[in-house]
N, C-alpha and C. Protein backbone atom coordinates (compact mmCIF):
# COMPACT_ATOMS: atom_id res chain seq x y z
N UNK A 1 50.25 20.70 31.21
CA UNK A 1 51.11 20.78 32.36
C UNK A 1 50.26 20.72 33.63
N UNK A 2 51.02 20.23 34.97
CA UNK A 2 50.09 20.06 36.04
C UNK A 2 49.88 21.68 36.36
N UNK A 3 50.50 21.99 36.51
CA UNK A 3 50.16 23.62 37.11
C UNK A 3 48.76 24.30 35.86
N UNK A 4 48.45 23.88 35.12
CA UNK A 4 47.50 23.83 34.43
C UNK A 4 46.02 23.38 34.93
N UNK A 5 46.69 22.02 35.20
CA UNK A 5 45.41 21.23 35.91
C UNK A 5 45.02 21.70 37.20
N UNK A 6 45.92 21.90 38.07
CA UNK A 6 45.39 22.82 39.32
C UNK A 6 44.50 23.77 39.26
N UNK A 7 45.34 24.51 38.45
CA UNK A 7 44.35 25.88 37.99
C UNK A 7 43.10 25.85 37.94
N UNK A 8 43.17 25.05 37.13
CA UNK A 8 41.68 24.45 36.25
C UNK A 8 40.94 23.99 37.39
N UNK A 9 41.13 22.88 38.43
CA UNK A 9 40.71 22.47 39.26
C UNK A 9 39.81 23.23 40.63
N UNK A 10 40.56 24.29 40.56
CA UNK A 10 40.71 25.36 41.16
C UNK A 10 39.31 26.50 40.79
N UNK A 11 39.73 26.78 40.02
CA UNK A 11 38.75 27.38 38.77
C UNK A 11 37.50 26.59 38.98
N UNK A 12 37.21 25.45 38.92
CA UNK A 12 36.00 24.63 38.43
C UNK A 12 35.28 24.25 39.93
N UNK A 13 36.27 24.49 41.06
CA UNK A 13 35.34 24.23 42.08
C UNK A 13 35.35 25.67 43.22
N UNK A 14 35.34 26.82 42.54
CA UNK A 14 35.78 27.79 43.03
C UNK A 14 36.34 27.90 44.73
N UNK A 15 37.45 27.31 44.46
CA UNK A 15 38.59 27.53 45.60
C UNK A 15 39.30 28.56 45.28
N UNK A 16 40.01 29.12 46.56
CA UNK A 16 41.33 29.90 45.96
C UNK A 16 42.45 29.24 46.52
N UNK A 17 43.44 29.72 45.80
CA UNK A 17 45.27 29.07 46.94
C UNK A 17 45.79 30.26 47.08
N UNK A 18 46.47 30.05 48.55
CA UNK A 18 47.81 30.85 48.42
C UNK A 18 48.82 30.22 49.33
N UNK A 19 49.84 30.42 48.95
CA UNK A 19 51.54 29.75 48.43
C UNK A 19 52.42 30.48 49.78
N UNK A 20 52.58 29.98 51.14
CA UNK A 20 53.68 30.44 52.02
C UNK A 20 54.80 29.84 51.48
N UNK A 21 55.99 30.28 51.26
CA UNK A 21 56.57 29.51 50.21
C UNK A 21 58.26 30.07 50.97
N UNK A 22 59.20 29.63 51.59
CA UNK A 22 60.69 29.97 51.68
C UNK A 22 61.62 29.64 51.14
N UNK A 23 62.06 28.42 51.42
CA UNK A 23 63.13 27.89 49.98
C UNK A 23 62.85 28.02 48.70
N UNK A 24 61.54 27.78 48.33
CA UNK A 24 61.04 28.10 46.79
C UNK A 24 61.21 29.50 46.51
N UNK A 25 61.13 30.95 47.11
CA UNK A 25 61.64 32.06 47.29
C UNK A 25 60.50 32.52 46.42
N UNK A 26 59.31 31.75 45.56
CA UNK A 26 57.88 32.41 45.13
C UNK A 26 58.04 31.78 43.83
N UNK A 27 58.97 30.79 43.93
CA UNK A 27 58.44 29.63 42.44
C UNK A 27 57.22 29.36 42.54
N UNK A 28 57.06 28.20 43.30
CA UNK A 28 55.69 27.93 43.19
C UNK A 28 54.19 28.83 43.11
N UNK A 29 54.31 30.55 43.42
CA UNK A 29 53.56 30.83 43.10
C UNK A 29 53.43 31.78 41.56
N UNK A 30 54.33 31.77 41.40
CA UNK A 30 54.99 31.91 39.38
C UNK A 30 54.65 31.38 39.19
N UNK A 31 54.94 30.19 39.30
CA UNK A 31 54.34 28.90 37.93
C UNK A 31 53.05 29.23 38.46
N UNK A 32 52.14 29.03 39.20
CA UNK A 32 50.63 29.55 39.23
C UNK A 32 50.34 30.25 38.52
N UNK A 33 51.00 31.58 38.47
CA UNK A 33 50.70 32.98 38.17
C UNK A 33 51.12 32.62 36.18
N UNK A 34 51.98 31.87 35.62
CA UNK A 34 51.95 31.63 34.46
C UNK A 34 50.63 31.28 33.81
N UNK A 35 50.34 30.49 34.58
CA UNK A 35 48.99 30.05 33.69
C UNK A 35 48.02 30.81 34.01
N UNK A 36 47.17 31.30 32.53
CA UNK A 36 46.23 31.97 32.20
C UNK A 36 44.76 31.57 32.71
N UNK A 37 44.39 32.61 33.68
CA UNK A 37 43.27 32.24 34.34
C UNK A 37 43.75 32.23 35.66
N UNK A 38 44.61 32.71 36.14
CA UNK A 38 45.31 32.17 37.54
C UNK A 38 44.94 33.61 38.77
N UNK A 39 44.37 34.35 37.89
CA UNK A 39 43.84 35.47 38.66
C UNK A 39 42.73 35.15 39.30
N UNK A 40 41.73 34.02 38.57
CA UNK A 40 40.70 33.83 39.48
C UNK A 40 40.87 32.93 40.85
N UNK A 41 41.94 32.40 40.88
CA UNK A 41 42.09 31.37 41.87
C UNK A 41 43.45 32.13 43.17
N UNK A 42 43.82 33.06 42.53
CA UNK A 42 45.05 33.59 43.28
C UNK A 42 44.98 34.82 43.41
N UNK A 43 44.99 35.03 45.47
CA UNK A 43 44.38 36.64 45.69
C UNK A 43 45.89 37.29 46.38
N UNK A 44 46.67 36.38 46.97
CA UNK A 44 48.18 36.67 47.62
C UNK A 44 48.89 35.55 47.78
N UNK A 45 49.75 35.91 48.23
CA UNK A 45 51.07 34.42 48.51
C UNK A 45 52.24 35.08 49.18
N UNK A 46 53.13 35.07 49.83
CA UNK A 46 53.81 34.82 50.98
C UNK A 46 55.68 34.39 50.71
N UNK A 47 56.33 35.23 50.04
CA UNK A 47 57.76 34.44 50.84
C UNK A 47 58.46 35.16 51.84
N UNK A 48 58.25 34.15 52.78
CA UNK A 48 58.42 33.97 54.03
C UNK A 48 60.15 33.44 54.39
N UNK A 49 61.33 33.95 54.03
CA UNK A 49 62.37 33.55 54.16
C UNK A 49 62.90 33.63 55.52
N UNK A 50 62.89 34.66 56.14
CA UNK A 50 63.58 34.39 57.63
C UNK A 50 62.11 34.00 58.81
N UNK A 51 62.51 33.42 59.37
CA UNK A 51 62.31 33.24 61.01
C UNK A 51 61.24 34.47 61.69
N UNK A 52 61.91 35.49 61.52
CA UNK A 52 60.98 36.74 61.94
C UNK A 52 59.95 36.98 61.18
N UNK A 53 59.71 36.51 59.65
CA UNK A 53 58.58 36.83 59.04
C UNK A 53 57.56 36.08 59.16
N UNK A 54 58.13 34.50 58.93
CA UNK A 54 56.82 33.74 59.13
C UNK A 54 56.37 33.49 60.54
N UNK A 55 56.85 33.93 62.08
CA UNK A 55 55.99 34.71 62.97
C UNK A 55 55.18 35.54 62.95
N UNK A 56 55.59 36.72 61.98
CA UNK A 56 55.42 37.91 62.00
C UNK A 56 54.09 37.92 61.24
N UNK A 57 54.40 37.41 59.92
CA UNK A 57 53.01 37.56 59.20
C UNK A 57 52.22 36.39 59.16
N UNK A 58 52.54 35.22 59.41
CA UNK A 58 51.82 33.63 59.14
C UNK A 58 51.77 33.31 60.69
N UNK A 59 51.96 33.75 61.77
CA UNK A 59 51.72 33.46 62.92
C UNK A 59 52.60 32.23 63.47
N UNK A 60 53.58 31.88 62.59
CA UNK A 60 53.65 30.53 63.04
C UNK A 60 54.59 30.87 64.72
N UNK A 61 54.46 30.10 65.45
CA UNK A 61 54.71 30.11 66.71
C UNK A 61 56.40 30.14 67.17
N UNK A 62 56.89 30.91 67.49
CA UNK A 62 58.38 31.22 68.16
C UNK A 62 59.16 29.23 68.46
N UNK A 63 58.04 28.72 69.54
CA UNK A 63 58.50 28.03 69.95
C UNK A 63 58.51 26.56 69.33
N UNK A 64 57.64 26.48 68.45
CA UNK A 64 57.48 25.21 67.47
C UNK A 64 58.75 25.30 66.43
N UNK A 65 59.23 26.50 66.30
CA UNK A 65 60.37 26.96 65.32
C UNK A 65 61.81 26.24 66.41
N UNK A 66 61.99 26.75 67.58
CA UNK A 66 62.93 26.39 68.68
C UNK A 66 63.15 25.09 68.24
N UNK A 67 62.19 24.27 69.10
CA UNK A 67 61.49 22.73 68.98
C UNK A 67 62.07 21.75 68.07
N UNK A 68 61.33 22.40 66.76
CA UNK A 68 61.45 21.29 65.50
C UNK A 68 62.61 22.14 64.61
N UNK A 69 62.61 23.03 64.83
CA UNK A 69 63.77 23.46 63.61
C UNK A 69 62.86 24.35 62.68
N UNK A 70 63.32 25.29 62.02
CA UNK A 70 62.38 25.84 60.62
C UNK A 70 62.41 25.00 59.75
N UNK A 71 63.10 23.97 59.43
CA UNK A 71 62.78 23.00 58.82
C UNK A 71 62.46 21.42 58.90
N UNK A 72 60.81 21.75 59.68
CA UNK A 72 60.08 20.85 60.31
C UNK A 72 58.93 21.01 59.48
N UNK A 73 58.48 19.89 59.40
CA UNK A 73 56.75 19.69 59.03
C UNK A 73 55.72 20.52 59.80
N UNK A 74 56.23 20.62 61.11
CA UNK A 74 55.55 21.50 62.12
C UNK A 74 55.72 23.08 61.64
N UNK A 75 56.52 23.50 61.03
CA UNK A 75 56.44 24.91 60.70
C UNK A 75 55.77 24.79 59.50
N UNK A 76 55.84 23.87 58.76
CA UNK A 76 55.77 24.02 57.26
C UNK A 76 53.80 24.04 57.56
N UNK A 77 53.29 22.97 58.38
CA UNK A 77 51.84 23.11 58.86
C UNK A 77 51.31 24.12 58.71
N UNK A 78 52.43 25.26 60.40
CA UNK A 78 52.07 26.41 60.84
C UNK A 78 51.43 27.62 59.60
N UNK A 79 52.58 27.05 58.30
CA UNK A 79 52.82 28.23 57.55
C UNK A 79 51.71 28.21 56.86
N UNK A 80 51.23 26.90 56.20
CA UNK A 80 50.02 26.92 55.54
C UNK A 80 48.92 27.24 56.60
N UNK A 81 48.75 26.86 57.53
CA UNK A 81 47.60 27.30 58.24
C UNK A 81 47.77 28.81 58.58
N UNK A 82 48.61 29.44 58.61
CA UNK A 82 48.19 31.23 58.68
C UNK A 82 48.03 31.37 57.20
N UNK A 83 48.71 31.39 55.93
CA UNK A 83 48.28 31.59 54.63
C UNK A 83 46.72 31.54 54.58
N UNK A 84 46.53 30.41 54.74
CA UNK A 84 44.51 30.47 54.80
C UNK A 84 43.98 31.11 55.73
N UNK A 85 44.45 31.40 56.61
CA UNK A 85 43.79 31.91 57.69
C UNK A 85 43.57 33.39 57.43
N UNK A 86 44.96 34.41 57.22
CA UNK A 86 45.63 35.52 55.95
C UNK A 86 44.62 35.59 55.17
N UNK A 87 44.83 34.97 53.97
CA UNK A 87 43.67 34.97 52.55
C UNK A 87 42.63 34.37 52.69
N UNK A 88 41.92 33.46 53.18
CA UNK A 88 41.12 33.31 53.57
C UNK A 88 40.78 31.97 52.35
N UNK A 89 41.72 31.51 51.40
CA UNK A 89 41.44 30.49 50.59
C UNK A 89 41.37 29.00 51.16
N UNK A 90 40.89 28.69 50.48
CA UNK A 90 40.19 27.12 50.63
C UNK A 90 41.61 26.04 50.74
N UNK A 91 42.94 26.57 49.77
CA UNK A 91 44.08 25.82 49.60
C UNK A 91 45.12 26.61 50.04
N UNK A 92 46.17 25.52 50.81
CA UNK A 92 46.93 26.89 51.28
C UNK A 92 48.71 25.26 51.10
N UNK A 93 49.57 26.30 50.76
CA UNK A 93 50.57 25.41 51.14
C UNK A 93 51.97 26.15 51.86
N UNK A 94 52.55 25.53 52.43
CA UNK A 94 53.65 25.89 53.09
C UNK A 94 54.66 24.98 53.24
N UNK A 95 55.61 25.70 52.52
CA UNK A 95 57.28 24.97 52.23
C UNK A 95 58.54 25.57 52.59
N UNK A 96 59.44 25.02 53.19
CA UNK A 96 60.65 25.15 53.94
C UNK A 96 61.55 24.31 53.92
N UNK A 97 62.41 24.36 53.87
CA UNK A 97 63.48 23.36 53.27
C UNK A 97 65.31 24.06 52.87
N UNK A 98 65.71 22.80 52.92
CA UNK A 98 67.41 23.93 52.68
C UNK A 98 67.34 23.34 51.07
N UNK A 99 67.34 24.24 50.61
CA UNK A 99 68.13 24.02 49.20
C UNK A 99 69.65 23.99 49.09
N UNK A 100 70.30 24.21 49.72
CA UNK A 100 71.53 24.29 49.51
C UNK A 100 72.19 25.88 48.89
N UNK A 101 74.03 25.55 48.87
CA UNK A 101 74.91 24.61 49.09
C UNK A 101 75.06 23.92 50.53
N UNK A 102 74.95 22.96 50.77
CA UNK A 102 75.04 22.12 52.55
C UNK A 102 74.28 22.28 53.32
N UNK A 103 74.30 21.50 54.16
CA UNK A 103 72.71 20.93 54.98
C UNK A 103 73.36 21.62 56.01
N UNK A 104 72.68 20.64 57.26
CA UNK A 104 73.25 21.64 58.67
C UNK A 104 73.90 19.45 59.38
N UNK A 105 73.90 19.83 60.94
CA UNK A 105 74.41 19.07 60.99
C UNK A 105 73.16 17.78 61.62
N UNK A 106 71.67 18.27 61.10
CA UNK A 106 70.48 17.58 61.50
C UNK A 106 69.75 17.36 60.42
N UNK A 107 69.99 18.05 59.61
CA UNK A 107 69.08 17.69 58.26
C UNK A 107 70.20 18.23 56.73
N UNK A 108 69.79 17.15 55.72
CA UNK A 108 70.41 17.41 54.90
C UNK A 108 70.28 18.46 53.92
N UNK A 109 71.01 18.72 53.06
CA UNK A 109 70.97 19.55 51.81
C UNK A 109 69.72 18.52 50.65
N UNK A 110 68.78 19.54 50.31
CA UNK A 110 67.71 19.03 49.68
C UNK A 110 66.52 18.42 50.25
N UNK A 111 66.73 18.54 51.51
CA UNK A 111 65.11 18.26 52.80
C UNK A 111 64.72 19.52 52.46
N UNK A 112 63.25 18.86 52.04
CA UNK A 112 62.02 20.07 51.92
C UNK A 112 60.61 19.59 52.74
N UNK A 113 59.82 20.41 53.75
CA UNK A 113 59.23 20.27 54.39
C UNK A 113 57.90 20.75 53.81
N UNK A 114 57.13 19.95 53.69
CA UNK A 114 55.52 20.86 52.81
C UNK A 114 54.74 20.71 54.26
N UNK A 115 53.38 21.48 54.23
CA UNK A 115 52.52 21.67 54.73
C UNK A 115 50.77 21.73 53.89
N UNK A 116 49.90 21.48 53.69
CA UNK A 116 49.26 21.18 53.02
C UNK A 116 47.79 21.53 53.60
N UNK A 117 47.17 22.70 53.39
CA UNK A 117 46.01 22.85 54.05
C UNK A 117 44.68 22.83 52.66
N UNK A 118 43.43 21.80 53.04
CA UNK A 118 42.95 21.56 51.69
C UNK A 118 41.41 21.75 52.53
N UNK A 119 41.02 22.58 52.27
CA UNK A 119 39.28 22.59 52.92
C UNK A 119 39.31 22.09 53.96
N UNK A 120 40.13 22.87 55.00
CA UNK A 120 39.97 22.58 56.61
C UNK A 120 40.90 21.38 56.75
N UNK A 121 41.48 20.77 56.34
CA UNK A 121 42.25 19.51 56.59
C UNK A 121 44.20 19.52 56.23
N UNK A 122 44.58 19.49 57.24
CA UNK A 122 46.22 19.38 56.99
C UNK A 122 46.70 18.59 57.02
N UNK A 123 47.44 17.95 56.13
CA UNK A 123 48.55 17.17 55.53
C UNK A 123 49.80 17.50 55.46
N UNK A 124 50.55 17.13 55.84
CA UNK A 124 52.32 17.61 56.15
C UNK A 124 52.70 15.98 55.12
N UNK A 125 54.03 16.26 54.75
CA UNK A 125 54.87 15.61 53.99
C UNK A 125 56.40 16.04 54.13
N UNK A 126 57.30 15.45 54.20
CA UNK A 126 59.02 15.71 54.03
C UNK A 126 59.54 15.08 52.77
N UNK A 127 60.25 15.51 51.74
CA UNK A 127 60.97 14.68 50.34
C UNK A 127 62.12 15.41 50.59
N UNK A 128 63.41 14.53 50.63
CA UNK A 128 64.85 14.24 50.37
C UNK A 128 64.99 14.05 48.99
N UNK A 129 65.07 15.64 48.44
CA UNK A 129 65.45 15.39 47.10
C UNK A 129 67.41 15.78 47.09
N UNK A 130 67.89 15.42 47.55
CA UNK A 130 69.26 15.42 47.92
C UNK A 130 70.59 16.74 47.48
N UNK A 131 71.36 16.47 47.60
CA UNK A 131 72.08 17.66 46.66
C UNK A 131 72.39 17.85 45.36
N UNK A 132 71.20 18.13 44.65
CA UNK A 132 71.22 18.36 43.36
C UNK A 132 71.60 19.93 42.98
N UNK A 133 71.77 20.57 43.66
CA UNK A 133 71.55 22.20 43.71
C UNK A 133 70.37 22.66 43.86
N UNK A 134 70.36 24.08 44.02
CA UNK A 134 69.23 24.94 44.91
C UNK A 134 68.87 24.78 44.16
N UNK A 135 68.70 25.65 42.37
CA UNK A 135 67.63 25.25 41.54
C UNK A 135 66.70 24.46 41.47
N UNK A 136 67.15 23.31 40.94
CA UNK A 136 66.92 22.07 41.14
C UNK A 136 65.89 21.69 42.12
N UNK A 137 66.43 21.57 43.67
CA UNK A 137 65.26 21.49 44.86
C UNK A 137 64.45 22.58 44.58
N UNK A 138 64.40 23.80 44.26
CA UNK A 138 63.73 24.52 44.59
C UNK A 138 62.25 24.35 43.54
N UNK A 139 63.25 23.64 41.80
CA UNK A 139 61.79 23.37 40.88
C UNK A 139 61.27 21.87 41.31
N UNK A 140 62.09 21.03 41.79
CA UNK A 140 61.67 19.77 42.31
C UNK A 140 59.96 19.60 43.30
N UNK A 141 60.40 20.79 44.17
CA UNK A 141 59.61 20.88 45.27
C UNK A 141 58.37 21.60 45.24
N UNK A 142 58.39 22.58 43.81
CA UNK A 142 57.37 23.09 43.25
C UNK A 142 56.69 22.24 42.14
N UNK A 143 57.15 20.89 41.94
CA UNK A 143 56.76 19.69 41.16
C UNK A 143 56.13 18.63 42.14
N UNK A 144 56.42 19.00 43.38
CA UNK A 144 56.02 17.72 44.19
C UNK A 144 54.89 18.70 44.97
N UNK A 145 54.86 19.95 45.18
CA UNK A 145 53.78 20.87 45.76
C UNK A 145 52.37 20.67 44.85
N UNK A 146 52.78 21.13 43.69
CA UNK A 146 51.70 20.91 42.52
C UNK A 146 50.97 19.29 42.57
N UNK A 147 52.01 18.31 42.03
CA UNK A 147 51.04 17.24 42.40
C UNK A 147 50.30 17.00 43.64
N UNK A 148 50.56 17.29 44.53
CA UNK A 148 50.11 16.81 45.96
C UNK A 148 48.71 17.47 46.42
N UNK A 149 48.16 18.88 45.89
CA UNK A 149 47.67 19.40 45.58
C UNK A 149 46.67 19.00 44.75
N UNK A 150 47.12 18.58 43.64
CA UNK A 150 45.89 18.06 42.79
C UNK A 150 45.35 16.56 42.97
N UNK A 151 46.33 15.49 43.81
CA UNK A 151 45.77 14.93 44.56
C UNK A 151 44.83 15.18 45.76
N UNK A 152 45.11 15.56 46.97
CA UNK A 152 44.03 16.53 47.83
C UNK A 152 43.51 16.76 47.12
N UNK A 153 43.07 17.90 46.06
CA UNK A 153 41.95 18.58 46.59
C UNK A 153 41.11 17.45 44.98
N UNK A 154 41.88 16.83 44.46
CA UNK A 154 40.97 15.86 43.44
C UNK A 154 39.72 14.67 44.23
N UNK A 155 40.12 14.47 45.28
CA UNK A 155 39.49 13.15 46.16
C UNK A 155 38.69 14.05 47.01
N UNK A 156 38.71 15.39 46.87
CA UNK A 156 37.49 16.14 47.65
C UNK A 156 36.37 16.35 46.52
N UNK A 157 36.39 15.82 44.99
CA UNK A 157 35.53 16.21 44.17
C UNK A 157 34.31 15.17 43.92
């Protein structure tokens, strides 16, 4: 499984991750935490569901939230860049997104916003995985977090 290979990846070039994570509500850092060995690579992680927290604890900025919406690439950035900043790991990601039921009247049901911090370098991404249900987006987006991840930080090896 990829959440395997991360690990491993992880493990072998001693990085750590940690997971700002809102719509996923701390999937993505479960499935981490499943695989055996995941203690060496994972020191904290973050769900960050309202507005007041990921100010509060991830720093992300009042007014970039105004601006772009909480579900902007620009927060999703913000979020991974306080996670590393926080834990102090080498990999950091940050995701926001509506899972549903219904979008708003600017973004749809199943927009998920990643943020991607990989040894000093950020990468933002948006996937329209549509209205499939919250589930659904929520394991979708912890399938598209994982790969993206082991891309980054594979082309740093």
């Amino acid at each position: 499984m990829k959440e395997q290979q991360l690990v491993s990846l992880l493990r072998r070039t001693g990085r750590h991750i940690c997971c700002a994570e809102s719509c996923t509500g701390g999937m993505l850092s479960s499935t981490l935490i499943n695989v055996p060995g995941a203690s060496d690579v994972i020191d904290m992680g973050f769900v960050t569901y309202s507005n007041s927290s990921k100010i509060r604890l991830l720093g992300v900025d009042s007014g970039t939230i105004d601006k772009y919406g909480v579900v902007s690439e620009q927060v999703a950035e913000q979020m991974a860049l306080g996670a590393a900043k926080v834990s102090g790991a080498q990999a950091a990601v940050g995701i926001s997104g509506i899972a549903g039921p219904g979008g708003s009247e600017f973004k749809p049901e199943g927009m998920v916003c990643f943020g991607f911090y990989t040894d000093g370098k950020i990468t933002c991404a948006t996937r329209y995985f549509g209205a499939i249900g919250r589930t659904a987006v929520r394991e979708r987006s912890c399938e598209f977090a994982v790969d993206k991840l082991l891309e980054l930080l594979s082309d740093k090896n």
